[in-house]
Protein backbone atom coordinates (compact mmCIF):
# COMPACT_ATOMS: atom_id res chain seq x y z
CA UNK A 1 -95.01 -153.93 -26.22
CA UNK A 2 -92.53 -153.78 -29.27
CA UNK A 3 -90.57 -150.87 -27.31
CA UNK A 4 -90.08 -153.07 -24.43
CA UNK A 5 -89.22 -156.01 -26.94
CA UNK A 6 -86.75 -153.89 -28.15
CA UNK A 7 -85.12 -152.73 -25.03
CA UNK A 8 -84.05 -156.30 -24.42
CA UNK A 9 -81.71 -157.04 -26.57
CA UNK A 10 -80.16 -153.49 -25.26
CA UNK A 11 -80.23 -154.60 -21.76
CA UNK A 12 -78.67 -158.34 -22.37
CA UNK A 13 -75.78 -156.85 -24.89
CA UNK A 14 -74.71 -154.25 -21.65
CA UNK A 15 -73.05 -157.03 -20.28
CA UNK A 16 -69.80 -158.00 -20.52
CA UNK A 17 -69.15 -159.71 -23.27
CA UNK A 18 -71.98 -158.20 -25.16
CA UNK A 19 -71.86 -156.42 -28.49
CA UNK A 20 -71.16 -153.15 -28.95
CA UNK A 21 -73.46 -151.62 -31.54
CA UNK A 22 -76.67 -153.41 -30.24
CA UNK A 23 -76.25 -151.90 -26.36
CA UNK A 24 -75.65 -148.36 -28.13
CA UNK A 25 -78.76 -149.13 -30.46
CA UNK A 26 -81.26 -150.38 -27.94
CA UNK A 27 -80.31 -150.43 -24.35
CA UNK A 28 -82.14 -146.67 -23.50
CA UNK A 29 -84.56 -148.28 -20.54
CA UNK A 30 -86.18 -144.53 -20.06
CA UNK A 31 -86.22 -143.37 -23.74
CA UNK A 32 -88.06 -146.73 -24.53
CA UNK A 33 -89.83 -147.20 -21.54
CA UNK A 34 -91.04 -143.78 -22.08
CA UNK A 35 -93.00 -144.31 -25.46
CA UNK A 36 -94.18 -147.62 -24.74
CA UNK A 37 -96.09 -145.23 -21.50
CA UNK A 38 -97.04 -142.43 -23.93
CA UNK A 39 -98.48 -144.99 -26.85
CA UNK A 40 -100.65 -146.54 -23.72
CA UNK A 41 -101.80 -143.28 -22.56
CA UNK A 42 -102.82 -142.08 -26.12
CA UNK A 43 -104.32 -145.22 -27.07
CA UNK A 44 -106.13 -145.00 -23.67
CA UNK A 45 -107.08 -141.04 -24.37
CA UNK A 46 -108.11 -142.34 -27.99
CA UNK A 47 -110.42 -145.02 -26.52
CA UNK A 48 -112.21 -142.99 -23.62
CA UNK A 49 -114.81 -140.78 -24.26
CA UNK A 50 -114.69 -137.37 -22.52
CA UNK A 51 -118.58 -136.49 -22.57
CA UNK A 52 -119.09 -136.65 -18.98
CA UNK A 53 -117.80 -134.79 -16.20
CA UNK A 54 -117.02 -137.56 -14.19
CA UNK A 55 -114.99 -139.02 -16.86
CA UNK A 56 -113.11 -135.81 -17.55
CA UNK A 57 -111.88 -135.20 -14.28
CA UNK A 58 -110.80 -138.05 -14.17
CA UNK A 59 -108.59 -138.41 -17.18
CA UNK A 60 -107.10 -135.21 -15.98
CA UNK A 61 -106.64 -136.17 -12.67
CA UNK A 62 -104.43 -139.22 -14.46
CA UNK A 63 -102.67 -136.71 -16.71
CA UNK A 64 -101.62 -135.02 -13.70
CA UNK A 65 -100.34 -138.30 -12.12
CA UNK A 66 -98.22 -139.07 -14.88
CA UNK A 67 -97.10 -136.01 -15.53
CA UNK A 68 -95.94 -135.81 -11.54
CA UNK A 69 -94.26 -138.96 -12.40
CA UNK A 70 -92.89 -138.97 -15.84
CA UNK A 71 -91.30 -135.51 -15.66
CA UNK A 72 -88.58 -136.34 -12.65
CA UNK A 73 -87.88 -139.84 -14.12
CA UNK A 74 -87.14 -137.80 -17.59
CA UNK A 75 -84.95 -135.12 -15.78
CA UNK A 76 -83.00 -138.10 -14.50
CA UNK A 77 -82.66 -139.30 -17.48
CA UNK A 78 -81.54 -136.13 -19.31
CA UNK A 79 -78.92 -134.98 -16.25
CA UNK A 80 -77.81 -138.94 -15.84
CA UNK A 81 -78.23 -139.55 -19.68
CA UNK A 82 -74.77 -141.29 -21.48
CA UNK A 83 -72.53 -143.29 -20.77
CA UNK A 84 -69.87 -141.03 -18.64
CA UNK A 85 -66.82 -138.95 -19.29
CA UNK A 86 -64.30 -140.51 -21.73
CA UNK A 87 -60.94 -140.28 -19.81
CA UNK A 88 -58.42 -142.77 -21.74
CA UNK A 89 -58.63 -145.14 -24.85
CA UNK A 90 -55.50 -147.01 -26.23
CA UNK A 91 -55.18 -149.67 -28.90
CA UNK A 92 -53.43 -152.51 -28.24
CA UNK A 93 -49.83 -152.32 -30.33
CA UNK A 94 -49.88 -155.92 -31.36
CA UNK A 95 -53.97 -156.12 -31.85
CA UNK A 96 -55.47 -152.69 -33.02
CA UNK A 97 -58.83 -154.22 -32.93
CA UNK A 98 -58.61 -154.50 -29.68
CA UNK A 99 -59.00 -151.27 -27.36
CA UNK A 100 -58.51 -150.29 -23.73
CA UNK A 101 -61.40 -147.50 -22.74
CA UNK A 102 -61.33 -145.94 -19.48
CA UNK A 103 -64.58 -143.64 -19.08
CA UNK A 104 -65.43 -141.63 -15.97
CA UNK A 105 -68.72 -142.80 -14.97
CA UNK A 106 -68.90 -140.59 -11.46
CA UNK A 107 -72.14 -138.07 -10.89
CA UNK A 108 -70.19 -136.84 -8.26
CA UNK A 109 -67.53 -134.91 -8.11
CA UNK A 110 -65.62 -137.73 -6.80
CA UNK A 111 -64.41 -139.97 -10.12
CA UNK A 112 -65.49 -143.45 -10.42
CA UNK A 113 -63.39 -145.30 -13.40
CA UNK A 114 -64.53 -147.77 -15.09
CA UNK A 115 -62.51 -150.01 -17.37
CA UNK A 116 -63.19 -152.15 -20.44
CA UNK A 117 -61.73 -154.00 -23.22
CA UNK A 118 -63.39 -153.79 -26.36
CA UNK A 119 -62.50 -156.46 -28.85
CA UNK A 120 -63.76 -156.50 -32.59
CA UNK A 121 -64.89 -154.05 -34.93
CA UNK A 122 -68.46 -152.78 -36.52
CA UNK A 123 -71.56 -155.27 -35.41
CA UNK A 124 -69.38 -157.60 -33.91
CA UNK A 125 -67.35 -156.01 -31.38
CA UNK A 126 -68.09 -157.03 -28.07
CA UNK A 127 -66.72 -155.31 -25.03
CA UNK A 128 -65.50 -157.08 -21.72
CA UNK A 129 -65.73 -155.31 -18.22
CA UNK A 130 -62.40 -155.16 -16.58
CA UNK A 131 -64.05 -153.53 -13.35
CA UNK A 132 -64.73 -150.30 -11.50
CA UNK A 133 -62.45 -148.26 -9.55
CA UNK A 134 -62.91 -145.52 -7.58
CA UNK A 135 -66.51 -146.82 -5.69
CA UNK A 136 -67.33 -146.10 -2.52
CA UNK A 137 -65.03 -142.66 -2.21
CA UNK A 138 -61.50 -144.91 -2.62
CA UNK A 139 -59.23 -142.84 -4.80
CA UNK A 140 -57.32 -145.97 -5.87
CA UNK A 141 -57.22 -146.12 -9.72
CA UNK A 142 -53.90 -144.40 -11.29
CA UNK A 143 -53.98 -145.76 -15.15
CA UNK A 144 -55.01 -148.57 -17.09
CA UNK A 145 -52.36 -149.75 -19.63
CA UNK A 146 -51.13 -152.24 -21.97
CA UNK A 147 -48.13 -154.21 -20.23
CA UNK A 148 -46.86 -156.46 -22.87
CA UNK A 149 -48.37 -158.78 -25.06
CA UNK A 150 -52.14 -159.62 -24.43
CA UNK A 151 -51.63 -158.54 -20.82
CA UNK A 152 -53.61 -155.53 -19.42
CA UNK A 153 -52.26 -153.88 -16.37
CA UNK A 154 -54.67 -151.54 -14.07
CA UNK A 155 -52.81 -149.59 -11.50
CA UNK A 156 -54.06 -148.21 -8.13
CA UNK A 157 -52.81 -146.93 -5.23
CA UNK A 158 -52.38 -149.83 -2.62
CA UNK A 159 -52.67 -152.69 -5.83
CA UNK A 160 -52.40 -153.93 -9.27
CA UNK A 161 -54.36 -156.20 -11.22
CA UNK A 162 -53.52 -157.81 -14.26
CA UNK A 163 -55.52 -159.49 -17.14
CA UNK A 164 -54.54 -161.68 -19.52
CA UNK A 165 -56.23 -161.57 -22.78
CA UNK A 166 -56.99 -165.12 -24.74
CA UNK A 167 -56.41 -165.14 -28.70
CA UNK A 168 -59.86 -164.86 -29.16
CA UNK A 169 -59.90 -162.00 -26.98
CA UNK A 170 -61.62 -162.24 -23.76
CA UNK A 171 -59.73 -161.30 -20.96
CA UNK A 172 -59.01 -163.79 -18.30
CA UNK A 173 -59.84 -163.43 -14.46
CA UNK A 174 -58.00 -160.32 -12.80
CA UNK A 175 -54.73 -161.30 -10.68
CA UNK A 176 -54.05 -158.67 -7.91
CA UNK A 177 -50.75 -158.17 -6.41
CA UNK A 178 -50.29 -155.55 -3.49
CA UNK A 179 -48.00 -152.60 -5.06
C-alpha cells in the first residue's frame, strides 16, 4: 500500500504545472507497482504453508502466472524506461531560471518532440507542457526558441505557435499562425 501511496504524488506532479523533483522522485508506475506485487506475493508465500501437495502446486502454478506476467511488463519497462532523448535545452536570456527543453520522446524511428518550459529551480521548479509535435507520423516540428521577451516561439513546417510567458511564469495559451 505505501508504494502505491507513494506513486501518487509522482503521477499528479507529471502534469503540467507540476514540480519537477517530486515526478523524478516518485512517478515510476512499474518500478513501484512492481514491489508493492512482490511484498504481496512474499507476504502471501510467508503466510501459506507448503505441506501439502495440493497446496504446492498450486503456489507454483501462481509463481508461474506471475512470472508470465511480470517479466514482459518489466521488459517494457526497461526498453521504454526514461523519459526520451534530450534534443535541445536553452535558458531564457532575460530569466535563466527559466528553461526551454525539447526531448525526443519517439520509440520509433520516427521523432516525436515534445516541448516544455521549466520554470524555478531545486524543489520548486515546476515544468509547463508546451505540446507534442511530431504525433501521428507529421514531420512538422523545426525548433523551439526564445523569440523575445517572455515569448516562446515553436516552429513547424506548415505553422507557428507562440506562447507568452506571465511574470510568474506560466506560459499562456498557444497562438498559431500558418507560416
Amino acid at each position: 500500500m505505501a508504494t502505491l501511496l507513494a506513486y501518487l504524488p509522482g503521477f499528479q506532479a507529471s502534469h503540467s504545472g507540476g514540480l519537477v523533483e517530486v515526478e523524478r522522485w516518485f512517478d515510476h508506475p512499474v518500478l513501484l507497482v512492481g514491489a508493492a506485487v512482490v511484498l504481496i506475493v512474499a507476504s502471501v508465500v510467508v503466510e501459506l504453508e507448503f505441506r501439502t501437495r495440493r497446496s504446492q502446486i498450486g503456489g507454483a502454478a501462481a509463481l508461474v502466472a506471475l512470472g508470465a506476467v511480470g517479466l514482459p511488463i518489466a521488459f517494457l519497462a526497461f526498453v521504454q524506461g526514461g523519459d526520451g532523448r534530450a534534443v535541445d535545452r536553452k535558458a531564457d536570456p532575460d530569466h535563466p531560471a527559466r528553461v526551454l527543453t525539447v526531448t525526443d520522446t519517439a520509440f520509433s524511428i520516427d521523432p516525436v518532440y515534445h516541448v516544455e518550459l521549466v520554470t524555478g529551480s531545486g524543489w520548486s521548479a515546476r515544468h509547463w507542457d508546451l505540446g507534442t509535435w511530431g504525433e501521428g507520423g507529421r514531420d512538422d516540428f523545426k525548433r523551439a526558441e526564445w523569440s523575445g521577451p517572455d515569448q516562446i516561439t515553436v516552429t513547424g513546417r506548415k505553422e507557428i505557435t507562440v506562447f507568452t510567458v506571465s511574470p510568474a511564469g506560466r506560459p499562456s495559451e498557444p497562438r498559431v499562425a500558418p507560416r
